[in-house]
C-alpha atoms as a PDB file:
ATOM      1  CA  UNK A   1     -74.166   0.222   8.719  1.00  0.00           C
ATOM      2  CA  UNK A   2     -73.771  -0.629  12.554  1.00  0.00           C
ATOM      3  CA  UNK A   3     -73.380  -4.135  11.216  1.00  0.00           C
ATOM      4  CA  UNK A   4     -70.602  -3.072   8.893  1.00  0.00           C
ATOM      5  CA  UNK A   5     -68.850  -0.986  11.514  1.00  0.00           C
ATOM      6  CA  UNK A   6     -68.419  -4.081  13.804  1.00  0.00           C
ATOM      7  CA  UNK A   7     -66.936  -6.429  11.033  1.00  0.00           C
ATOM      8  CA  UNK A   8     -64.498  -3.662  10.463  1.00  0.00           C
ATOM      9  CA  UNK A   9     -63.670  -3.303  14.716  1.00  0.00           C
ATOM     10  CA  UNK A  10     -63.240  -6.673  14.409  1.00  0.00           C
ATOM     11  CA  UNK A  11     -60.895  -6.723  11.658  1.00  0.00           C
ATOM     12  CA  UNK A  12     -58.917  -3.611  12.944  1.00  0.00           C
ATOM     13  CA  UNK A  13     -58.674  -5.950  16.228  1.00  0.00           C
ATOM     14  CA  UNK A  14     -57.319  -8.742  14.744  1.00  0.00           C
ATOM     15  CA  UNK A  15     -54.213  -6.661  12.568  1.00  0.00           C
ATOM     16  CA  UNK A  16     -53.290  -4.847  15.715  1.00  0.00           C
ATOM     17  CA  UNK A  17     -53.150  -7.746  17.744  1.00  0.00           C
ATOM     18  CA  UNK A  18     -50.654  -9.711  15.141  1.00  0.00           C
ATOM     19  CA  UNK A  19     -48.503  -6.649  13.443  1.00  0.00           C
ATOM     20  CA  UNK A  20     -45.240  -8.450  14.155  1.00  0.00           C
ATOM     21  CA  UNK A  21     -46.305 -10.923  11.742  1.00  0.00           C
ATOM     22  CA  UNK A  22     -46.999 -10.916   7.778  1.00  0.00           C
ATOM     23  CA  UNK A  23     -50.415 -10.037   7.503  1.00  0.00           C
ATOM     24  CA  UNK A  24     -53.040  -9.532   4.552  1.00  0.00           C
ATOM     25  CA  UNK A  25     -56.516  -9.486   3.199  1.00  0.00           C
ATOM     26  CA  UNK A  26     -57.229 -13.156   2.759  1.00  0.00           C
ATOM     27  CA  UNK A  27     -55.864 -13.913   6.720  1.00  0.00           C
ATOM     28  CA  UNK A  28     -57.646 -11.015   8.368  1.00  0.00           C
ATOM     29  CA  UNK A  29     -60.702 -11.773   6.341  1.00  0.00           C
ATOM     30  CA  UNK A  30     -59.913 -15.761   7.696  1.00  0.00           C
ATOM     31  CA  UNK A  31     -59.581 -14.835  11.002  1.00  0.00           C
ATOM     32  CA  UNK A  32     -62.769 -13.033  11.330  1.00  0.00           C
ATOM     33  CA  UNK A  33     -64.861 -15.005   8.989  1.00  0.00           C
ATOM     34  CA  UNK A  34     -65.755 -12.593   6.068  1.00  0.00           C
ATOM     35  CA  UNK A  35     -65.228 -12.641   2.357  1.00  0.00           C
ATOM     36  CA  UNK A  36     -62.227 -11.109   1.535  1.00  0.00           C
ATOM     37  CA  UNK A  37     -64.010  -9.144  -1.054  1.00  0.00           C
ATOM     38  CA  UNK A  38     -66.615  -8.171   1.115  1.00  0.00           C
ATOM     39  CA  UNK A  39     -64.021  -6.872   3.823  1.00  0.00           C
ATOM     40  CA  UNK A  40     -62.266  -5.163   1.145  1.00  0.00           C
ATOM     41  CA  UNK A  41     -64.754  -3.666   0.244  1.00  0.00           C
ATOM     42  CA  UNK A  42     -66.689  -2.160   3.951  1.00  0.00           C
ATOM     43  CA  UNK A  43     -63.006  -1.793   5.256  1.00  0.00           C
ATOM     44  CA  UNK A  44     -61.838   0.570   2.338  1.00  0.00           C
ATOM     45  CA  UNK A  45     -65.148   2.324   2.862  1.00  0.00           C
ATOM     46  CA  UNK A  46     -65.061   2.512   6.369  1.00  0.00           C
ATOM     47  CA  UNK A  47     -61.194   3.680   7.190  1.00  0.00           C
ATOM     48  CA  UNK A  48     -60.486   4.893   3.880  1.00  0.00           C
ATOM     49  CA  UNK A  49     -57.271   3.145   2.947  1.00  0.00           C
ATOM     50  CA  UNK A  50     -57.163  -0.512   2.435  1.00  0.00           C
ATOM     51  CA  UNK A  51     -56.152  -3.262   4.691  1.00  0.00           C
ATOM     52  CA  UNK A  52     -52.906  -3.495   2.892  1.00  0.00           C
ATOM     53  CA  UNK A  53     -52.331  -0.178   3.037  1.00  0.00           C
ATOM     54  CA  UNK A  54     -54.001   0.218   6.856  1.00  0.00           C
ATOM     55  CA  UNK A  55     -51.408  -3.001   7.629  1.00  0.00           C
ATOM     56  CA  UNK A  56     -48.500  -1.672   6.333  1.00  0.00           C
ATOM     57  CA  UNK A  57     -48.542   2.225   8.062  1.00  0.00           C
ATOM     58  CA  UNK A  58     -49.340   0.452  11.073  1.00  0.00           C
ATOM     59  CA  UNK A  59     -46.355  -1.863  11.314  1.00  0.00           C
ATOM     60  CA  UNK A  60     -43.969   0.769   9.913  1.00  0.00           C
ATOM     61  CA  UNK A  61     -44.908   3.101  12.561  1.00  0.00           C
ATOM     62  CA  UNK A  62     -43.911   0.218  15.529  1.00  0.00           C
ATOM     63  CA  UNK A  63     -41.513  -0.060  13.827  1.00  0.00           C
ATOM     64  CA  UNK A  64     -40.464   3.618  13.918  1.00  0.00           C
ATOM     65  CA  UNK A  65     -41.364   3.537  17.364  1.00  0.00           C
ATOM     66  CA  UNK A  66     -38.838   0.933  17.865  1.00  0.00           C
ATOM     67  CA  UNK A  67     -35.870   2.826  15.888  1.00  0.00           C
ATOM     68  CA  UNK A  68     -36.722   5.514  18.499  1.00  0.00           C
ATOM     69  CA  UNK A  69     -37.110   4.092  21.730  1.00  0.00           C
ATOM     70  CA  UNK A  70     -35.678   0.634  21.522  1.00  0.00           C
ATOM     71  CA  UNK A  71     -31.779  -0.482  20.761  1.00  0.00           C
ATOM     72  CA  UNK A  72     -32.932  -3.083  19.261  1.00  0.00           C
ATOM     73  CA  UNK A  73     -30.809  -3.529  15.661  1.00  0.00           C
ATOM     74  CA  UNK A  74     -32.156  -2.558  12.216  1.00  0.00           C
ATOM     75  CA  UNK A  75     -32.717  -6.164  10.789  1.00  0.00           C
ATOM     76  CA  UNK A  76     -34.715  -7.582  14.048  1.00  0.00           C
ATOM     77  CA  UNK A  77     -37.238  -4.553  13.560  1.00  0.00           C
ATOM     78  CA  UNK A  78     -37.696  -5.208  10.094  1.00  0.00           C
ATOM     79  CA  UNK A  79     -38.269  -8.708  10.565  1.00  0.00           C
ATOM     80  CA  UNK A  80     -40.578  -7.269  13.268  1.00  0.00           C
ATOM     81  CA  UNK A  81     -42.328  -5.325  10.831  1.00  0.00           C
ATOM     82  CA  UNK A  82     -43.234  -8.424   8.627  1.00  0.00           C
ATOM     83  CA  UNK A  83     -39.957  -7.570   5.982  1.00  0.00           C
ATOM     84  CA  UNK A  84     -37.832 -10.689   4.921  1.00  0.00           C
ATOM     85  CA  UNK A  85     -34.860  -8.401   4.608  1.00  0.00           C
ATOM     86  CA  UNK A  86     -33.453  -5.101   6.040  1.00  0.00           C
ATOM     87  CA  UNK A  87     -33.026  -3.919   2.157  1.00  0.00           C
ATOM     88  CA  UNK A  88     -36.650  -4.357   1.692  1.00  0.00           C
ATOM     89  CA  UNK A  89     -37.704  -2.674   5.386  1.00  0.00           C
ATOM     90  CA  UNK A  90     -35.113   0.193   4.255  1.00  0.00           C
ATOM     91  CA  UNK A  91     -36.775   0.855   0.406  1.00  0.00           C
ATOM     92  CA  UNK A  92     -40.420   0.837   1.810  1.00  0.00           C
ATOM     93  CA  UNK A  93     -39.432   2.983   5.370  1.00  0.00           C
ATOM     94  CA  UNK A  94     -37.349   5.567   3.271  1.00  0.00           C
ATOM     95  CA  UNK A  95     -40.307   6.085   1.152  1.00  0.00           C
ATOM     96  CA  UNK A  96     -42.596   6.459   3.934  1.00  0.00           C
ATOM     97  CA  UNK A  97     -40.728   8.477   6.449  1.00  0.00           C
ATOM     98  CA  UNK A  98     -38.253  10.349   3.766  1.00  0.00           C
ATOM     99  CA  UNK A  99     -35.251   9.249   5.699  1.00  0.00           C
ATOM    100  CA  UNK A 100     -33.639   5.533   5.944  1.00  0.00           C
ATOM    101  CA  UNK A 101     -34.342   4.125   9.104  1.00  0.00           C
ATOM    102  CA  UNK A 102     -30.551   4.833  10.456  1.00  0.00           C
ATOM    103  CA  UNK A 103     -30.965   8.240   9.739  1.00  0.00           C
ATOM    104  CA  UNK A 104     -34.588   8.657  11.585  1.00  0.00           C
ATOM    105  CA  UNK A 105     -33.095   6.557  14.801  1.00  0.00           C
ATOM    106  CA  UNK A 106     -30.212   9.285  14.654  1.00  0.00           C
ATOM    107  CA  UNK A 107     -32.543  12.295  14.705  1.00  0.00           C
ATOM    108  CA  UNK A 108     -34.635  11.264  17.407  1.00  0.00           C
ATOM    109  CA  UNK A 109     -37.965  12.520  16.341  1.00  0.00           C
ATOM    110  CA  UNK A 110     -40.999   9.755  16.541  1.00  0.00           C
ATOM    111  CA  UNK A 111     -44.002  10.926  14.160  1.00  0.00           C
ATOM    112  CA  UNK A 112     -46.527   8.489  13.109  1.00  0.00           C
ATOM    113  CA  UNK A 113     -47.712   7.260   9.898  1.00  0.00           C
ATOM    114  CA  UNK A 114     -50.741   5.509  11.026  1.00  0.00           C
ATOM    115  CA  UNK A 115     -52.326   5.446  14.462  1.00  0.00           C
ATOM    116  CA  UNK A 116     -55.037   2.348  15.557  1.00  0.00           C
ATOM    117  CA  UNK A 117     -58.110   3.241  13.806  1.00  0.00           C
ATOM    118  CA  UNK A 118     -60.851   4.128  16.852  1.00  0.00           C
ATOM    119  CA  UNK A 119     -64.387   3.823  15.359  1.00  0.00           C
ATOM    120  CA  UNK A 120     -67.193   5.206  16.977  1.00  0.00           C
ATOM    121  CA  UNK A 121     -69.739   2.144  17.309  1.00  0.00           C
ATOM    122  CA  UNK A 122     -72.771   4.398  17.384  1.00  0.00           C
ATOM    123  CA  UNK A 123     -71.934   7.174  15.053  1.00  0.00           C
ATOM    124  CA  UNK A 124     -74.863   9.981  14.667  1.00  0.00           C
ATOM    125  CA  UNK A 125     -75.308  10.466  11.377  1.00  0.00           C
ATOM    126  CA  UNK A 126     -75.878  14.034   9.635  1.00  0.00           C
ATOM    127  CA  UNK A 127     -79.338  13.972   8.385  1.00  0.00           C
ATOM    128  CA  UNK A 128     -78.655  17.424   7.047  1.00  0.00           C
ATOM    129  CA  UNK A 129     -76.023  19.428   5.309  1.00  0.00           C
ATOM    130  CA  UNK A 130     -74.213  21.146   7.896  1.00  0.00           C
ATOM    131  CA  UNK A 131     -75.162  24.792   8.371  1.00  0.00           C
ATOM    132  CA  UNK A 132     -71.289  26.427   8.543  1.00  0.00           C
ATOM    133  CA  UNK A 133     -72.807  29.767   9.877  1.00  0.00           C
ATOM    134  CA  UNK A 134     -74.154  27.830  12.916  1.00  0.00           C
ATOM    135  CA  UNK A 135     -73.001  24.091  13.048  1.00  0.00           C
ATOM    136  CA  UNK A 136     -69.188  25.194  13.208  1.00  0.00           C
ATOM    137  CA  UNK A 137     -68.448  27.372  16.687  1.00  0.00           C
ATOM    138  CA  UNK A 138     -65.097  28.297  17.946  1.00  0.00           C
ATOM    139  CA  UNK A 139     -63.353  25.728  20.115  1.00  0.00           C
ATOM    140  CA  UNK A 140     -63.001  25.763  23.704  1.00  0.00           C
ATOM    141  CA  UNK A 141     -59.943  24.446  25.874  1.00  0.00           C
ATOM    142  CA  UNK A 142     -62.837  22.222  27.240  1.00  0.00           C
ATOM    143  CA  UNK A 143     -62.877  20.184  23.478  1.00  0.00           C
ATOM    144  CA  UNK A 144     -59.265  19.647  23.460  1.00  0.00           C
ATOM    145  CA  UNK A 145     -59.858  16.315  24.152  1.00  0.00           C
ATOM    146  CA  UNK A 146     -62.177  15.357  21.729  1.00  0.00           C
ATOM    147  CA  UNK A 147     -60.067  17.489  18.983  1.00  0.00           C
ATOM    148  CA  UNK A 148     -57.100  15.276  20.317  1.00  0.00           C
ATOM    149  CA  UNK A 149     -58.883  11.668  19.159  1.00  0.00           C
ATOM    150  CA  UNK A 150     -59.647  13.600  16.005  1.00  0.00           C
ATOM    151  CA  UNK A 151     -56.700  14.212  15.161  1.00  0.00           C
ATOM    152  CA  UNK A 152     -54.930  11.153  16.108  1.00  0.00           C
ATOM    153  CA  UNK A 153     -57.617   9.523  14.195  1.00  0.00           C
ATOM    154  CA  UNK A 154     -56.554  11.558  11.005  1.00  0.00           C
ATOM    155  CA  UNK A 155     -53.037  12.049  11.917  1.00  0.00           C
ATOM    156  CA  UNK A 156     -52.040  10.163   8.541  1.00  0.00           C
ATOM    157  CA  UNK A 157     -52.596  13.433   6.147  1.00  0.00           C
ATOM    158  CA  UNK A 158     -50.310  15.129   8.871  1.00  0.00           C
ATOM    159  CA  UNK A 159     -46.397  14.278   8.507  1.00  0.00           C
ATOM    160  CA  UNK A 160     -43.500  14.957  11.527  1.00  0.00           C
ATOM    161  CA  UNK A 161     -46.700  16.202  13.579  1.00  0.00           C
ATOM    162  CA  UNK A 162     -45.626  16.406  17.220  1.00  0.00           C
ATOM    163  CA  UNK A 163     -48.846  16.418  19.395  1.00  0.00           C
ATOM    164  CA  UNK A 164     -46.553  17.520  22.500  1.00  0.00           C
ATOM    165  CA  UNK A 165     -46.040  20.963  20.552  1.00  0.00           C
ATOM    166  CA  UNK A 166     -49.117  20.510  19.306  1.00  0.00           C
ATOM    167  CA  UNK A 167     -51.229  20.824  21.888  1.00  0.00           C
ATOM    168  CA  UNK A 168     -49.243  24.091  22.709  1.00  0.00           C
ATOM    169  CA  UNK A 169     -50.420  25.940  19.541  1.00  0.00           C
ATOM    170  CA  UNK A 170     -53.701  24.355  19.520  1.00  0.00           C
ATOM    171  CA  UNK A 171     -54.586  26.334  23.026  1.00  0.00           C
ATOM    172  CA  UNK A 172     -52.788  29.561  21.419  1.00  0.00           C
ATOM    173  CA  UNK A 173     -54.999  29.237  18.607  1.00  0.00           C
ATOM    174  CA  UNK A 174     -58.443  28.651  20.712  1.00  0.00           C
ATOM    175  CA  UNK A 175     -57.201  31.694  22.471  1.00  0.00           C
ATOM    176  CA  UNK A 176     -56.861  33.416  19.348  1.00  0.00           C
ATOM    177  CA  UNK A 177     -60.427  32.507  18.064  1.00  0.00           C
ATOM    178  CA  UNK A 178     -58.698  30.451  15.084  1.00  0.00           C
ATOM    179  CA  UNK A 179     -59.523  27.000  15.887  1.00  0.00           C
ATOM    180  CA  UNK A 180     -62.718  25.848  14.494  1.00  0.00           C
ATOM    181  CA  UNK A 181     -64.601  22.777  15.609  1.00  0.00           C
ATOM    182  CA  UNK A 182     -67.754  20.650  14.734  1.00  0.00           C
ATOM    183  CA  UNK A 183     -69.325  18.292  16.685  1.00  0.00           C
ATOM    184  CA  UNK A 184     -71.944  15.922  16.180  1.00  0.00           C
ATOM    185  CA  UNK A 185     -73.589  15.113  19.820  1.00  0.00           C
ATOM    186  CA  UNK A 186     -69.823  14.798  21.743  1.00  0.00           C
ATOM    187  CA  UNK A 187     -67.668  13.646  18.780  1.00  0.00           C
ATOM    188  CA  UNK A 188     -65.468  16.199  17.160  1.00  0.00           C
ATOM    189  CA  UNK A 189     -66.312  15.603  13.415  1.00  0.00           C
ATOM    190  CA  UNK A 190     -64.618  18.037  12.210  1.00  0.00           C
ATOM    191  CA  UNK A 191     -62.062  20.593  13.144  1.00  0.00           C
ATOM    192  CA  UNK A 192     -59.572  23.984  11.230  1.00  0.00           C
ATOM    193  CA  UNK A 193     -56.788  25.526  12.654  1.00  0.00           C
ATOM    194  CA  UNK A 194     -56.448  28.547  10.773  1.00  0.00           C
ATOM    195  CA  UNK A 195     -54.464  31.764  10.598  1.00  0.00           C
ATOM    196  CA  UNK A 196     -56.704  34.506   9.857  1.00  0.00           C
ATOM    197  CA  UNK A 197     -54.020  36.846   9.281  1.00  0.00           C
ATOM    198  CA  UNK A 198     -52.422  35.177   6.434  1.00  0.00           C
ATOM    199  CA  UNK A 199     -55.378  33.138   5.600  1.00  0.00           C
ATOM    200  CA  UNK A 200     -53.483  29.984   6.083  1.00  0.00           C
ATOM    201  CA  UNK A 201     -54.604  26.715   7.133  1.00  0.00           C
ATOM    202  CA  UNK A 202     -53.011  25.061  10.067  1.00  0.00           C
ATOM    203  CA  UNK A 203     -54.984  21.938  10.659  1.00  0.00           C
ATOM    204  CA  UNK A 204     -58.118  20.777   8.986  1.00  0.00           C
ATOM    205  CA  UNK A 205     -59.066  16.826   9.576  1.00  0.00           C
ATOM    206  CA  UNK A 206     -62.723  15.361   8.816  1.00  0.00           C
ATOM    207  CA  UNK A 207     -63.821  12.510  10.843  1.00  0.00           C
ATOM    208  CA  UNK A 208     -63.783   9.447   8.350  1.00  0.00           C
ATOM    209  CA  UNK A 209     -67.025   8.107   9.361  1.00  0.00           C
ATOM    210  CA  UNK A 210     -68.710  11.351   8.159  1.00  0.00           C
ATOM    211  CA  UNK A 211     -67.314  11.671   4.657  1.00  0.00           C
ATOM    212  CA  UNK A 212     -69.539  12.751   1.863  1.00  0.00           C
ATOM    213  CA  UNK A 213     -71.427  15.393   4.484  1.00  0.00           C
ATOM    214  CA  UNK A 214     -70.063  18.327   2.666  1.00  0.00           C
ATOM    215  CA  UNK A 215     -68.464  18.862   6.035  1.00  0.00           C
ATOM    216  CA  UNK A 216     -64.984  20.294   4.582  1.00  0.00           C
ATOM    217  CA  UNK A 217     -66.677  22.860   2.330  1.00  0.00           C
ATOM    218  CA  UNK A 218     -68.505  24.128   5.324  1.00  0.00           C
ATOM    219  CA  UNK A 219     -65.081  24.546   7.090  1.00  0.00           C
ATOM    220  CA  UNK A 220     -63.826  26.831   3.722  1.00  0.00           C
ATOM    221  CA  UNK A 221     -67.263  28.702   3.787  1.00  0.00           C
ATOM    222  CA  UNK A 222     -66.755  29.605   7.626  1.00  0.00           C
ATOM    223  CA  UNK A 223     -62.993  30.164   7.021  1.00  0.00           C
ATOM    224  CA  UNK A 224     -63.657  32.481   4.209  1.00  0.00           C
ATOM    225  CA  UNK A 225     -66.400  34.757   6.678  1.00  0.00           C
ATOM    226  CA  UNK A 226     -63.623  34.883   9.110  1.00  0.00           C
ATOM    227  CA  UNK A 227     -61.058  36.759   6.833  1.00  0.00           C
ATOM    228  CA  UNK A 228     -61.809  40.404   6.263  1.00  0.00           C
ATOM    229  CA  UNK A 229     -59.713  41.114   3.479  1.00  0.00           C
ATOM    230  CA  UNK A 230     -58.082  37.629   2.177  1.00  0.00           C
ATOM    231  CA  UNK A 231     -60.128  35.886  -0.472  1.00  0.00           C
ATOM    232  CA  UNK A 232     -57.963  33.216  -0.733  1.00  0.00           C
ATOM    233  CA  UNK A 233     -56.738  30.049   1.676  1.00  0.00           C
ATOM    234  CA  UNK A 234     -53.681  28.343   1.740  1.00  0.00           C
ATOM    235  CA  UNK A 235     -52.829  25.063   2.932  1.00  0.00           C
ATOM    236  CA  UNK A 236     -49.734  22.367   2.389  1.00  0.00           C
ATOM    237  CA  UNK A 237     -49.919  19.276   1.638  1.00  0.00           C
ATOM    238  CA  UNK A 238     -48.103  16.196   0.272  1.00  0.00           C
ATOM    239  CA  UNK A 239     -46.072  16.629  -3.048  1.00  0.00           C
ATOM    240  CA  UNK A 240     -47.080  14.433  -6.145  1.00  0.00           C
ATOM    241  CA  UNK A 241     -46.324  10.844  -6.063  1.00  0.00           C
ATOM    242  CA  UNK A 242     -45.785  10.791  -2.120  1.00  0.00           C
ATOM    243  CA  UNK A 243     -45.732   7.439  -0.988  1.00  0.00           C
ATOM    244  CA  UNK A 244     -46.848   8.508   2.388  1.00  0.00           C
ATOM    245  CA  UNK A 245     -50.426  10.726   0.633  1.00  0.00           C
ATOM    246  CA  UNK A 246     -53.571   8.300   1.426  1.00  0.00           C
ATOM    247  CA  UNK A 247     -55.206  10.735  -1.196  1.00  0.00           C
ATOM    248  CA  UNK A 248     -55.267  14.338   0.776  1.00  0.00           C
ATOM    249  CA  UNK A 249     -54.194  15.859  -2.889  1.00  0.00           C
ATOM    250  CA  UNK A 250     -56.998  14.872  -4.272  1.00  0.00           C
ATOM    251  CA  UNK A 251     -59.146  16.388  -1.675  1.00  0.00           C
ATOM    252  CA  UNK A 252     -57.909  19.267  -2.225  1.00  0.00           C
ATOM    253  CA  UNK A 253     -58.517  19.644  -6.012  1.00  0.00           C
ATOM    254  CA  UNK A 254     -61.913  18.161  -6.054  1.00  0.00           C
ATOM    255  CA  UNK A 255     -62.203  21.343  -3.386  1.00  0.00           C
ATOM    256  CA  UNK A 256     -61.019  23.772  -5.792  1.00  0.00           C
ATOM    257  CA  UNK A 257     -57.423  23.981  -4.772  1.00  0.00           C
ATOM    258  CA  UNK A 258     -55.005  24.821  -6.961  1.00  0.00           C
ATOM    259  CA  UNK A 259     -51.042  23.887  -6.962  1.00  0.00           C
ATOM    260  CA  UNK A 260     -48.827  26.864  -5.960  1.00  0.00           C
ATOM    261  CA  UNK A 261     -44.724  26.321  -5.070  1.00  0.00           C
ATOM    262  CA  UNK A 262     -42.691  23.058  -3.688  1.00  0.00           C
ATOM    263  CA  UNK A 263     -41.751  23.591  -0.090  1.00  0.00           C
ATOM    264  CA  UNK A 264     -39.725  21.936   2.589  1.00  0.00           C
ATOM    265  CA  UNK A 265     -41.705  22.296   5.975  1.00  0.00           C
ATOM    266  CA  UNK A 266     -39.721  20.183   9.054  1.00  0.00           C
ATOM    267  CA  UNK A 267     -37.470  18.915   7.038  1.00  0.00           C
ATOM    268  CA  UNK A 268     -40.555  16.969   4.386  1.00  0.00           C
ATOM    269  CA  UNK A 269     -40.924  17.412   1.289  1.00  0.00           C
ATOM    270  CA  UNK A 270     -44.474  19.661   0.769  1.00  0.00           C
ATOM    271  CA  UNK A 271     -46.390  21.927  -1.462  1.00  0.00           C
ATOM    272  CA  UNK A 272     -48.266  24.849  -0.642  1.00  0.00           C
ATOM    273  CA  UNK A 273     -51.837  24.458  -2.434  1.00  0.00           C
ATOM    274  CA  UNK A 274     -54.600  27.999  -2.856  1.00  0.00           C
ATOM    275  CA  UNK A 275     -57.899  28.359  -3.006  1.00  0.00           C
ATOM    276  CA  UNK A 276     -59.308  31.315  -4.471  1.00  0.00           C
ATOM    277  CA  UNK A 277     -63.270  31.840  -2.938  1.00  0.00           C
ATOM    278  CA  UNK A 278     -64.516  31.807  -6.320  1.00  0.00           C
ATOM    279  CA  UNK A 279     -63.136  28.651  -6.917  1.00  0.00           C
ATOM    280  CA  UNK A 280     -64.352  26.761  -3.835  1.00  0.00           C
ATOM    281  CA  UNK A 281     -66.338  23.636  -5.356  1.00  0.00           C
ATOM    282  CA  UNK A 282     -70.080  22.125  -3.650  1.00  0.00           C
ATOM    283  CA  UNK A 283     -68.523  18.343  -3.735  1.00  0.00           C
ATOM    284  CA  UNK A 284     -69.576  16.180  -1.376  1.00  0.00           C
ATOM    285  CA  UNK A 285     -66.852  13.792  -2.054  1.00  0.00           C
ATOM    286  CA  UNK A 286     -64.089  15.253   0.135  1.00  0.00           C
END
């Protein structure tokens, strides 16, 4: 595994270091001397999304960056981007971001679709399920920091987030007693915002190196002894057939989620999902 880890670094080395130019499988595998269907295959595992995939968010979030704080004109940033033509860069970037890139450069607003992938080279692994009534604590302002390279690390399932104003409600929440954190040694593995009051979740992000832990259902478990009267959580996520999803939907059914009502949170297009206690599923396949 530390082996596989490394080829992947590498990899995720090489795309960020040539994003401005058109990049895919068969070069990145070139460039760092692997199979193509071998990196395929421990990349996908690894980060979760493919390198296509992983290649794409990347360059249309420069490229986002660059509708926001550059003047540079449409057509250079999509050639930027690795697009032959601003049509093309406009179809794929509307899809992505819900807006054409004119309109996002006139609102102002940077968000991120993808962030560089930061690996931990010497991950602990979980021998054991994780114990929810004593594994997952309360957060303190002191793991702000480590919540912070969670979430940029998982930032994808998280559209028009703002970490600015973020970081304001996260220390209103520890405050509150509603943000929940997980560590394994001093990595944040996992971490829940949620509302107790209205049993709603603000935040919940699962380190990608420690998938298949059981590590979200332990979240819902210690959610669900937090609220008194509310045996049912809520949480919003991408609508169907969002371009932008990396597969957060599915998450949330395999949990036990169900679909509730279309909403428009920030000006995105979301739906609200609920999970009924009853209904929460042992999966290990979050």
């Amino acid at each position: 595994m530390q082996n596989n880890i490394e080829k992947v670094i590498a990899a995720i080395d090489y795309i960020e270091s040539h994003l401005s130019e058109k990049v895919d499988l068969e070069l990145v595998a070139g460039a760092v001397h692997y199979s193509k269907y071998y990196l395929h295959r421990i990349f996908t595992k690894t980060v979760g999304l493919t390198v296509h995939d992983y290649v794409k968010r990347r360059q249309l979030t420069e490229a986002a960056k660059l509708l926001i704080f550059s003047d540079k004109p449409i057509l250079e940033i999509a050639f930027i981007a690795g697009y032959e033509s601003q049509q093309a860069f406009t179809d794929i970037f509307k899809a992505m971001y819900k807006k054409s890139p004119g309109q996002y450069r006139d609102d102002e607003e940077f968000y991120p679709l993808q962030l560089k992938y930061i690996l931990n080279k010497n991950p602990m692994i979980l021998e054991q399920r994780v114990d929810w009534e004593t594994d997952i604590q309360f957060a303190t302002m002191e793991d702000i920091p480590k919540w912070l390279e969670l979430v940029r690390l998982v930032v994808d399932g998280f559209p028009c987030l703002d970490e600015t104003n973020y970081i304001e409600q996260l220390k209103e929440s520890i405050i509150k007693k509603q943000a929940l954190i997980l560590k394994d040694d001093d990595i944040a593995i996992g971490i829940m915002g949620i509302t107790t009051a209205t049993g709603s979740i603000d935040f919940l992000g699962i380190h990608p190196q420690y998938k298949k832990q059981g590590i979200a259902q332990a979240f819902l478990k210690k959610a669900f002894s937090l609220l008194i009267e509310n045996n049912e959580i809520t949480v919003t996520t991408f609508r169907e057939g969002d371009k932008a999803d990396t597969g957060h939907r599915d998450s949330l059914k395999r949990l036990g989620f169900a679909e509730a009502e279309l909403l428009i949170e920030f000006g995105y297009p979301t739906q609200r999902f609920v999970l009924h206690k009853e209904n929460l599923e042992d999966t290990n396949n979050e």
